[in-house]
Protein backbone atom coordinates (compact mmCIF):
# COMPACT_ATOMS: atom_id res chain seq x y z
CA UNK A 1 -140.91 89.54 -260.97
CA UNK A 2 -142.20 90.64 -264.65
CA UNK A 3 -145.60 88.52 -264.03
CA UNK A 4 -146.13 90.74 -261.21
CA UNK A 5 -146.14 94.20 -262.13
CA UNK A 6 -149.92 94.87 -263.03
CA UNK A 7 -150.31 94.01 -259.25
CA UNK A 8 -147.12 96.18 -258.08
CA UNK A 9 -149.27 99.31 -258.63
CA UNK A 10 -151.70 98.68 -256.00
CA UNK A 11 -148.94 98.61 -253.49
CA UNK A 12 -147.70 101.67 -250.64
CA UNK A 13 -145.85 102.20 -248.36
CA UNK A 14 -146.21 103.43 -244.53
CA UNK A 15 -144.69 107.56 -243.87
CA UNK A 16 -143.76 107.79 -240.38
CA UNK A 17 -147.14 108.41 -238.65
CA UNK A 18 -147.94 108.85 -235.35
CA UNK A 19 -151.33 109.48 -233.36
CA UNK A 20 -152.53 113.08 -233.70
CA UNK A 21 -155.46 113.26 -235.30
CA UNK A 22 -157.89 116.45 -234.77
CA UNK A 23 -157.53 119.56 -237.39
CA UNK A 24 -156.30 121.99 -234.50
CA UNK A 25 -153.92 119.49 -233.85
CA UNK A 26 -151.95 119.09 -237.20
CA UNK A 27 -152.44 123.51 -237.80
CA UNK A 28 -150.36 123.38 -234.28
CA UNK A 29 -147.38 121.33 -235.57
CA UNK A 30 -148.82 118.51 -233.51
CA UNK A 31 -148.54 119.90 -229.75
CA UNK A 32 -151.66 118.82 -228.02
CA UNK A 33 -151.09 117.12 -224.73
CA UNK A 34 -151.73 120.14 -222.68
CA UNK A 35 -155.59 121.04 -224.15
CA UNK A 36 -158.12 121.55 -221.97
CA UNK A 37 -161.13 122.60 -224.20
CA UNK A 38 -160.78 120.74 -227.26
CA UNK A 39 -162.91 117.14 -227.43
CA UNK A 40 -160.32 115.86 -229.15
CA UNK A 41 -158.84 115.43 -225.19
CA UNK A 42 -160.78 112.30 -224.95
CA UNK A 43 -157.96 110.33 -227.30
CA UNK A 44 -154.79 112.81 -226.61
CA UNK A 45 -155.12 113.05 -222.71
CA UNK A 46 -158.22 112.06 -221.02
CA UNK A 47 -157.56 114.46 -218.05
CA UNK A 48 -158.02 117.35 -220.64
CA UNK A 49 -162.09 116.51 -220.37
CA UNK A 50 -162.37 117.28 -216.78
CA UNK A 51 -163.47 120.93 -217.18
CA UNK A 52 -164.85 120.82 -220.71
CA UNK A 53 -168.86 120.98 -221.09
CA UNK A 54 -170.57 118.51 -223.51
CA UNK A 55 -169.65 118.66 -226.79
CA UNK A 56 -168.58 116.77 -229.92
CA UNK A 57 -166.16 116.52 -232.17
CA UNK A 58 -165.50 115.18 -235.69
CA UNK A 59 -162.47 115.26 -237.99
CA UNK A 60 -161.25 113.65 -241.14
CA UNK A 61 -157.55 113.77 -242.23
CA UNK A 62 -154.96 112.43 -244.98
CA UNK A 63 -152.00 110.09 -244.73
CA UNK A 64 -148.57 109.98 -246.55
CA UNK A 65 -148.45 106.36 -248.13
CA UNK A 66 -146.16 105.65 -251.16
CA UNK A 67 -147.88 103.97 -254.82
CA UNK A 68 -144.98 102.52 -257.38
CA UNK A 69 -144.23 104.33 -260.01
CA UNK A 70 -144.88 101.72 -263.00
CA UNK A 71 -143.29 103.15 -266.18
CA UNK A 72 -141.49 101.68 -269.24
CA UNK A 73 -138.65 102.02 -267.49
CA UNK A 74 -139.33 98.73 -265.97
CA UNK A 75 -139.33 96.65 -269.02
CA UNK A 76 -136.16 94.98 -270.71
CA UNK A 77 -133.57 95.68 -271.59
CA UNK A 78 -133.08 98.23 -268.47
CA UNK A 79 -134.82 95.75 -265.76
CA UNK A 80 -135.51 98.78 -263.28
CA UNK A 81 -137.22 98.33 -259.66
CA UNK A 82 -140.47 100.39 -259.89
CA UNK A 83 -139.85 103.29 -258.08
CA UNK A 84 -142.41 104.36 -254.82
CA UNK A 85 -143.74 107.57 -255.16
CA UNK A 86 -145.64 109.36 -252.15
CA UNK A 87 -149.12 110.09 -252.62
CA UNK A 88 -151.84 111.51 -249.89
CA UNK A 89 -154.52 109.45 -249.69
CA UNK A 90 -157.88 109.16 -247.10
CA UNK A 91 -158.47 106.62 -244.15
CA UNK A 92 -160.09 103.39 -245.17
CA UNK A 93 -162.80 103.36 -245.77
CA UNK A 94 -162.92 106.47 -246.57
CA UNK A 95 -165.92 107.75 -244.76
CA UNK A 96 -164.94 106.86 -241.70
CA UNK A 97 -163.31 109.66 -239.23
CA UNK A 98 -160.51 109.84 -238.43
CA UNK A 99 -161.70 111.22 -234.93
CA UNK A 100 -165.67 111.18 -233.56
CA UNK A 101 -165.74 112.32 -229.97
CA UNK A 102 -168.53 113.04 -227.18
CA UNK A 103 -167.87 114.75 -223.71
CA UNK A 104 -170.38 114.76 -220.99
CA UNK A 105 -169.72 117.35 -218.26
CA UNK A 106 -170.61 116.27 -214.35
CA UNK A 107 -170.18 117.38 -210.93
CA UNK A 108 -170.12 121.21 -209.87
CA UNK A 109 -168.08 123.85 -209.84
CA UNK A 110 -165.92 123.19 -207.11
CA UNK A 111 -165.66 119.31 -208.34
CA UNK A 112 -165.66 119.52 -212.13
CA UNK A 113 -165.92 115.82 -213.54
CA UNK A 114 -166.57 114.33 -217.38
CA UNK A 115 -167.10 110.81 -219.10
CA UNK A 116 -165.69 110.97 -222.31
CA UNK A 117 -166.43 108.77 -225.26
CA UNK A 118 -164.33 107.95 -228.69
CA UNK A 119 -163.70 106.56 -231.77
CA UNK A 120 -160.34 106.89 -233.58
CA UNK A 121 -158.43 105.97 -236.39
CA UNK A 122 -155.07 107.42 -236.21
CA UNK A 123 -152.68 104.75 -238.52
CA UNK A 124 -152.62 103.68 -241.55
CA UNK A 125 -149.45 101.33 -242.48
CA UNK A 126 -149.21 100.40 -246.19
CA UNK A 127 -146.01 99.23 -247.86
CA UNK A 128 -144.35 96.71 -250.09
CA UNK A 129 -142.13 94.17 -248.44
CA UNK A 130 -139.73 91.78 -249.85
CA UNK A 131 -139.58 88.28 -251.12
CA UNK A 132 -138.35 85.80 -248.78
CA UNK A 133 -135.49 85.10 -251.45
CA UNK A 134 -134.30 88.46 -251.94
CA UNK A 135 -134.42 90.96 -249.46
CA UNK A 136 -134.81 94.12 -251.80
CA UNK A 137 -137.21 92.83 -254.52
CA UNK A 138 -140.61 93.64 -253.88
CA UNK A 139 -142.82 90.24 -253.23
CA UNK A 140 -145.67 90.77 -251.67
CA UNK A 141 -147.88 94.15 -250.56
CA UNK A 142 -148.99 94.80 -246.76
CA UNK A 143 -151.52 96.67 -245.05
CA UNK A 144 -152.47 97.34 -241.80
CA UNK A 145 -154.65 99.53 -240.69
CA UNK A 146 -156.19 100.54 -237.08
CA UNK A 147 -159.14 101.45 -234.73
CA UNK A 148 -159.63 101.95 -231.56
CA UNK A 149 -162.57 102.57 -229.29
CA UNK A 150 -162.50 104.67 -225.82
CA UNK A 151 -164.06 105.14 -223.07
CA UNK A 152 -163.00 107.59 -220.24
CA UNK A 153 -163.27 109.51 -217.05
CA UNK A 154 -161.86 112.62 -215.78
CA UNK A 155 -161.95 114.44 -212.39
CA UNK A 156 -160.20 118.30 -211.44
CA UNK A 157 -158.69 118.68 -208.11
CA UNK A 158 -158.78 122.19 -206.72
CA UNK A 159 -155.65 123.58 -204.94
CA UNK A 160 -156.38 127.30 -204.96
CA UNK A 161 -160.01 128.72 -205.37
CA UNK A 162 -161.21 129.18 -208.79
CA UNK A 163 -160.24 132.88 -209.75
CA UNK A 164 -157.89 133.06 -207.57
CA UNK A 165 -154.07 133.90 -208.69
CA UNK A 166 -150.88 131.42 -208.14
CA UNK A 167 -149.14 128.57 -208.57
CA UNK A 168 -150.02 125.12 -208.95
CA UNK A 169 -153.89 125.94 -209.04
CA UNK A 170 -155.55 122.72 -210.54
CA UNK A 171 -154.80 119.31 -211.17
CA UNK A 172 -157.03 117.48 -213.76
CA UNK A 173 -156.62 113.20 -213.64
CA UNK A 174 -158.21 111.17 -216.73
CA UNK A 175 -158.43 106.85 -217.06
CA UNK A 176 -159.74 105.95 -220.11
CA UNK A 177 -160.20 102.02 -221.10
CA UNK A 178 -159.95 100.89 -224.81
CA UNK A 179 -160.95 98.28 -227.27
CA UNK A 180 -158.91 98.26 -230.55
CA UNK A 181 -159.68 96.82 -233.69
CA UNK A 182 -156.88 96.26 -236.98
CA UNK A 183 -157.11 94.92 -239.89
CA UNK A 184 -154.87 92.94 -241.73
CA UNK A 185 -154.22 92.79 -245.54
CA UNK A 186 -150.91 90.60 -247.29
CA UNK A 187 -150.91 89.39 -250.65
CA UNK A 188 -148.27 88.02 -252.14
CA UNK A 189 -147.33 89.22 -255.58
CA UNK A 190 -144.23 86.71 -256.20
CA UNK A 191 -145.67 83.23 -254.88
CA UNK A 192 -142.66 82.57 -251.74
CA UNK A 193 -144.96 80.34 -250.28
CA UNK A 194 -146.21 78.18 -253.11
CA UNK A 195 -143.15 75.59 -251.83
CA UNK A 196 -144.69 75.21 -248.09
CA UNK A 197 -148.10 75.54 -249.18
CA UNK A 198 -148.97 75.00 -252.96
CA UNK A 199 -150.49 78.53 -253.34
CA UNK A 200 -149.37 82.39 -253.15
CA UNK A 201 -150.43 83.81 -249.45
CA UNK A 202 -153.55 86.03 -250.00
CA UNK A 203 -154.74 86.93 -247.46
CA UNK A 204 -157.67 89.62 -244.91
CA UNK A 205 -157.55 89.24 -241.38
CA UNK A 206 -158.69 91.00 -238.22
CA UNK A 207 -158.50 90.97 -234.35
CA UNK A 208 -159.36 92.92 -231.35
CA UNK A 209 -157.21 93.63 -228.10
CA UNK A 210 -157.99 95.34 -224.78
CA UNK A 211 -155.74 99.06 -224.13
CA UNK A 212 -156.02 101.99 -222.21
CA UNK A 213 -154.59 105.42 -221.34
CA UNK A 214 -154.27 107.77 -218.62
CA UNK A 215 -152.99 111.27 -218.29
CA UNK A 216 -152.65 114.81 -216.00
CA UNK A 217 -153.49 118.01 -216.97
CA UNK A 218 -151.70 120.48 -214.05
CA UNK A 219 -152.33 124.23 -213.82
CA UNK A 220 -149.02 125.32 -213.06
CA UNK A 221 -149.41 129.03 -212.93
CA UNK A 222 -152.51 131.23 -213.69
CA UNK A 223 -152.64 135.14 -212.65
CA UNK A 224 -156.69 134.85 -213.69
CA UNK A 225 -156.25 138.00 -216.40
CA UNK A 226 -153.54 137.23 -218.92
CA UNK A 227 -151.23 135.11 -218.31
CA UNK A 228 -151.63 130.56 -217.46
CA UNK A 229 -149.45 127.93 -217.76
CA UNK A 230 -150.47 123.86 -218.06
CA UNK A 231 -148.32 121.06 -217.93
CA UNK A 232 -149.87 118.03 -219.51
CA UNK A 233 -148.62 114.44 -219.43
CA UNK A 234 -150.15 110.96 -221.15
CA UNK A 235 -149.62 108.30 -222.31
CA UNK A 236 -151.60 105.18 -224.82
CA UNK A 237 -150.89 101.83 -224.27
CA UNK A 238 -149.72 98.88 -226.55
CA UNK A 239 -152.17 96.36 -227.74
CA UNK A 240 -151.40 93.04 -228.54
CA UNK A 241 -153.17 91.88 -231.69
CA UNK A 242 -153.09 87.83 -232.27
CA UNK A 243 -153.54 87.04 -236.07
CA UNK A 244 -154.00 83.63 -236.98
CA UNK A 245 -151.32 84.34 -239.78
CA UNK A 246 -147.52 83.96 -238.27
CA UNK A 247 -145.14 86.62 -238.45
CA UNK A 248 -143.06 84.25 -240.00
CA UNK A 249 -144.86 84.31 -242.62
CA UNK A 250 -146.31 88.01 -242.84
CA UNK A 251 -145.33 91.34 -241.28
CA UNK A 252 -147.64 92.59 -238.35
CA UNK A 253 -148.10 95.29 -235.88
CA UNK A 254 -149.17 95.66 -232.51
CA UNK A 255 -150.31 99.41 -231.59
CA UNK A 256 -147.37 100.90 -230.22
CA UNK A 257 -147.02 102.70 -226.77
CA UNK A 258 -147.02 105.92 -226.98
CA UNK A 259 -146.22 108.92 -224.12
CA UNK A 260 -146.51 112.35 -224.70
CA UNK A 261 -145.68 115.69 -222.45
CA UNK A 262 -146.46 118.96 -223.38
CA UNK A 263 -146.65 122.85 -222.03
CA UNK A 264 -149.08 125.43 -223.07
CA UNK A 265 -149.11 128.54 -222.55
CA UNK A 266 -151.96 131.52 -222.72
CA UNK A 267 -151.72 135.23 -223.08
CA UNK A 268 -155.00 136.67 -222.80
CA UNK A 269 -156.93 140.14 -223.03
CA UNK A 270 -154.75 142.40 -225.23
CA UNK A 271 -152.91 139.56 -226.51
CA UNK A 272 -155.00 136.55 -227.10
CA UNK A 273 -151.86 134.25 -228.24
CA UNK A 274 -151.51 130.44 -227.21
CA UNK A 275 -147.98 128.35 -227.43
CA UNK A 276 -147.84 125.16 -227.09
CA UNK A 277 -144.62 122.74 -226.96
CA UNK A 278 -144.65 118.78 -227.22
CA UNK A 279 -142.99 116.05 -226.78
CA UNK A 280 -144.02 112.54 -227.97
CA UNK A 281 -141.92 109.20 -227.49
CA UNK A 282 -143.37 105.75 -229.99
CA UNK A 283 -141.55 102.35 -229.49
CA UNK A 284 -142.76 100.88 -232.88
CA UNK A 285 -139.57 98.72 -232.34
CA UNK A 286 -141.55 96.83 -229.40
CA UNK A 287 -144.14 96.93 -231.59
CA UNK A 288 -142.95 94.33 -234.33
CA UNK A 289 -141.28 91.14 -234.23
CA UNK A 290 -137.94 91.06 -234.55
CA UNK A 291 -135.60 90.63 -238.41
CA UNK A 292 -134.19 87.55 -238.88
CA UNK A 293 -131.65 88.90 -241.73
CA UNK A 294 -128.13 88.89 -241.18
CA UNK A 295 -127.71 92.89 -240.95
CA UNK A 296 -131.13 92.54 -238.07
CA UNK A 297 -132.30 96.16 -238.96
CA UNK A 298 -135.27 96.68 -236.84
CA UNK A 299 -138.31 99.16 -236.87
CA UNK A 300 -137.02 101.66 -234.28
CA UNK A 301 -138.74 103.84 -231.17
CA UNK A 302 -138.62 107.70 -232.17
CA UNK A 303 -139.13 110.71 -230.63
CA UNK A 304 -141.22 113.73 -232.22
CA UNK A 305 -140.52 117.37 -231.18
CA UNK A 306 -143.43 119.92 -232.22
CA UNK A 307 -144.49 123.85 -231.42
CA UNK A 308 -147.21 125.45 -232.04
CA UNK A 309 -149.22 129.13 -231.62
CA UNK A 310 -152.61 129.94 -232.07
CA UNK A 311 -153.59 133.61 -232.31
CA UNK A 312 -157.55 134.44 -231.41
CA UNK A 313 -159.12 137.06 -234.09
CA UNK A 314 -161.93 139.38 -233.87
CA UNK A 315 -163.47 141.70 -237.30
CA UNK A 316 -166.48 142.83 -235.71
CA UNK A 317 -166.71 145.55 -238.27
CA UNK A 318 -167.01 142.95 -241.06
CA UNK A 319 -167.61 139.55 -239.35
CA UNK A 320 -169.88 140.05 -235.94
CA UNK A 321 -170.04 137.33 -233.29
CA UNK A 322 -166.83 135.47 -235.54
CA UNK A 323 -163.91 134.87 -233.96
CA UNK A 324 -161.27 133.49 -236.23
CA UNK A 325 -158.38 131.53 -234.68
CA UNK A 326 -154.92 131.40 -237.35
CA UNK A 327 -152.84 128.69 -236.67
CA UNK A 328 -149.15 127.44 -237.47
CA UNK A 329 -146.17 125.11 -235.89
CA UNK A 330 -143.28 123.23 -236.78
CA UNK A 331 -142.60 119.70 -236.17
CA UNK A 332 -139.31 117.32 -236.56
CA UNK A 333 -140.72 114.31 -236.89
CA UNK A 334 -138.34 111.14 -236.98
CA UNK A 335 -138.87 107.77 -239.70
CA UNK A 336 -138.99 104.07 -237.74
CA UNK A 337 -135.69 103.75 -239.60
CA UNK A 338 -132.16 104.55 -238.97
CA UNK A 339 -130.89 104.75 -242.63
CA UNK A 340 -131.84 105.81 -246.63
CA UNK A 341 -130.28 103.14 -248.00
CA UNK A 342 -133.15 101.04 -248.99
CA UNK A 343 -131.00 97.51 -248.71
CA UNK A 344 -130.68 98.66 -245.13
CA UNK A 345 -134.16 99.11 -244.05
CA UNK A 346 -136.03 97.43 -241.31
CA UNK A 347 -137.55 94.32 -241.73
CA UNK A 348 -140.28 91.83 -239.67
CA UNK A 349 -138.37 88.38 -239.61
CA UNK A 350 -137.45 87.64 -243.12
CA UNK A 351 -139.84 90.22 -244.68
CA UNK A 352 -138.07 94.07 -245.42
CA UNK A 353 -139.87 97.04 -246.07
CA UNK A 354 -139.29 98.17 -249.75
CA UNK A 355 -139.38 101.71 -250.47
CA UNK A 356 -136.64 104.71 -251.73
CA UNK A 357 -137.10 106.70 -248.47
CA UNK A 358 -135.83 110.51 -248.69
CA UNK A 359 -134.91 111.48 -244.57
CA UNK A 360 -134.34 109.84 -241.48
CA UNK A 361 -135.92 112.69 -239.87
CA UNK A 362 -138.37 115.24 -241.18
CA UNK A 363 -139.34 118.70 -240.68
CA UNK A 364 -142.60 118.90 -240.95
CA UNK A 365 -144.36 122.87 -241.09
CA UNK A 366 -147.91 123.42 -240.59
CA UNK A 367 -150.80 126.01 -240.50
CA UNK A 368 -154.46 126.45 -240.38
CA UNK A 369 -157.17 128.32 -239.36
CA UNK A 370 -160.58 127.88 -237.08
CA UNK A 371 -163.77 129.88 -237.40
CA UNK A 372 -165.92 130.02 -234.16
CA UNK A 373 -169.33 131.49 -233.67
CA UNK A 374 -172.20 131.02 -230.83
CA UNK A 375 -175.23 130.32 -231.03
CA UNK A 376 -178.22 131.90 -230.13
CA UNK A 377 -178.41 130.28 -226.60
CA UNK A 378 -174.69 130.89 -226.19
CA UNK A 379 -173.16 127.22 -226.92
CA UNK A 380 -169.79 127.43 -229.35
CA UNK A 381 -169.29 126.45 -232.62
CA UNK A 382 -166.39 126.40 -234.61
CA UNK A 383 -165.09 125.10 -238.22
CA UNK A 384 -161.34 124.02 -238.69
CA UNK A 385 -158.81 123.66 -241.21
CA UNK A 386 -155.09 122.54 -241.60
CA UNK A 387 -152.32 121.99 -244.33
CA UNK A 388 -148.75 120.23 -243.47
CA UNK A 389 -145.96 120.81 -245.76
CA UNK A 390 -142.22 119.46 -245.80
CA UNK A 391 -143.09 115.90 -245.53
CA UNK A 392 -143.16 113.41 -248.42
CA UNK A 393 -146.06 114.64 -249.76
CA UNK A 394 -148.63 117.90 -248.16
CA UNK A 395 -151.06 116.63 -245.75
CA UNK A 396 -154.71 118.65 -245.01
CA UNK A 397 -157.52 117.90 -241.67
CA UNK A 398 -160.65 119.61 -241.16
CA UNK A 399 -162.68 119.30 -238.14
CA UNK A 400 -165.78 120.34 -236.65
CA UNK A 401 -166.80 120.99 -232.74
CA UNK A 402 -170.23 121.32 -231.56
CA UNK A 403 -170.96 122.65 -227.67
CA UNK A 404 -174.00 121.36 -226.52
């Protein structure tokens, strides 16, 4: 292990991620399945485009991921185990969005319709994982990282006439088809596999697969001044990704299925507040191959629980034709693992995760703000910001959106 530990410091490890991406997203805790005029639709539920105009939207965001902490406690006589330390870090590379989305409005009125079209880039696994001789001595450093590509279509079905009040009003319908992309990094830092193959396993692969998603976007109540309830519902599909490195020998992902539900709820005129509640369900545990040690801890499915409120500002004294929009929510947020005991985390056959996690489940509190104007022939624009806190580290997103 000592010959490895100028190489140890380039090694992190994954926080329990999932999807959201999209700066009014993380300011709202992360409850997003029941938009309806937020581009960001086209990724988080394709039926949310039906009655949007055109418009784009970018964002860029940060991820947890965990560096060792070299120090001299490390050297003899004391022999410590560097220590992981979270850090926030960018996607990779880092220009790239995190989220770069186009809607296209058709149909009238009485039929609204949109295509939809995005690019995403929601995970980013890094961690250490173990030898293949001891499972808790860090041997070799993984990465895995993930893209994915979307087209979609979305049509609104009519129940009651627009403007008029009641129940059950609307029902919006979105298909999207997707190609994904990951890459995959492993290098091993203690040389396992110099006895099978006469050198240390170094190596940067990557694949594509074929996904999709669907979702509904209901109007379950709307009294057309100020008061409307949605009930959204969607779900992403797993992707298989074939690398021509084995499992056996290196850990590897597939993207995970994911479904989501979620409620908003709008109080207009006097009180321009929106709540929104969410649900979201990720089996990362059919997403990985099976451990092969004797205790056979797993990466495990989790459920995330998230609320969120957006409040809609006018100053016109001071700021004319600015709306601002302050943001906050609260998330619990659960790890892939069952246990902080670091001997009894999950592993991909033989390989373990290595880290010194902190919770099992997290509570995750978040807040932001968004600055929208007009222009001069009407279209919306709008600037947006968000901070999580009460994770391993404190996250940040901005985003733009551009009506055209």
């Amino acid at each position: 292990m000592r010959t490895t530990i100028a190489l140890l410091v380039l090694s992190a490890a994954a926080y329990a991620q999932d999807q959201q991406v999209g700066a009014r997203t993380k300011a709202m805790g992360g409850s997003y399945t029941a938009f309806e005029d937020d581009p960001v639709s086209v990724w988080l539920n394709p039926a949310g485009i039906a009655t949007q105009p055109d418009a784009l939207g970018i964002a860029y965001q940060t991820y947890t991921t965990y560096d060792l902490d070299i120090t001299p406690s490390i050297l003899p006589p004391s022999g410590d185990e560097p220590v992981g330390e979270p850090v926030t870090g960018w996607t990779d590379p880092a220009l790239i969005p995190s989220y770069l989305g186009l809607v296209f409005h058709l149909g009238t009125p009485e039929s609204p319709q949109a295509f939809g079209f995005c690019f995403t880039a929601p995970y980013q696994l890094k961690f250490p994982v173990s030898t293949t001789f001891d499972t808790d001595i860090v041997g070799a450093r993984f990465e895995q990282v993930f893209y994915r590509f979307r087209a979609a279509y979305a049509r609104d079905f009519r129940f009651q006439p627009a403007g008029t009040e009641g129940f059950l009003t609307h029902l919006s319908v979105g298909l999207a088809v997707d190609l994904a992309v990951s890459r995959l990094v492993f290098r091993e830092l203690a040389p396992d596999s110099l006895a099978v193959f006469g050198v240390a396993l170094d190596e940067n692969l990557s694949d594509v697969g074929v996904g999709g998603g669907a979702g509904l976007l209901l109007g379950v109540y709307d009294n057309t001044r100020n008061f409307k309830v949605n009930l959204g519902l969607a779900y992403q599909s797993k992707v298989h990704f074939n690398f021509s490195l084995s499992p056996e020998f290196a850990p590897q992902f597939d993207w995970p299925n994911q479904y989501q539900a979620g409620l908003t709820v709008y109080l207009l005129d006097g009180m321009p507040l929106r709540i929104t509640a969410d649900v979201q369900r990720i089996e990362w545990d059919g997403a990985t191959a099976d451990s092969t040690l004797p205790d056979g801890h797993n990466f495990e499915d989790l459920n995330n629980y998230s609320l969120g409120v957006e409040y809609a500002l006018k100053i016109p004294s001071l700021f004319a034709g600015v709306t601002f929009y302050p943001r906050a929510g609260i998330r619990r947020q659960d790890a892939p693992w069952q246990s902080t005991n670091g001997q009894e985390l999950p592993a991909i056959r033989n390989r373990r995760m290595v880290i010194r996690p902190d919770e099992e489940v997290y509570t995750v509190g978040s807040f932001g703000l968004g600055i929208g104007w007009s222009s001069e022939a009407g279209k919306s624009r709008s600037f947006d910001f968000a901070f999580d806190f009460g994770g391993d580290t404190n996250n940040f997103a901005m985003g733009f959106t551009l009506e055209m």
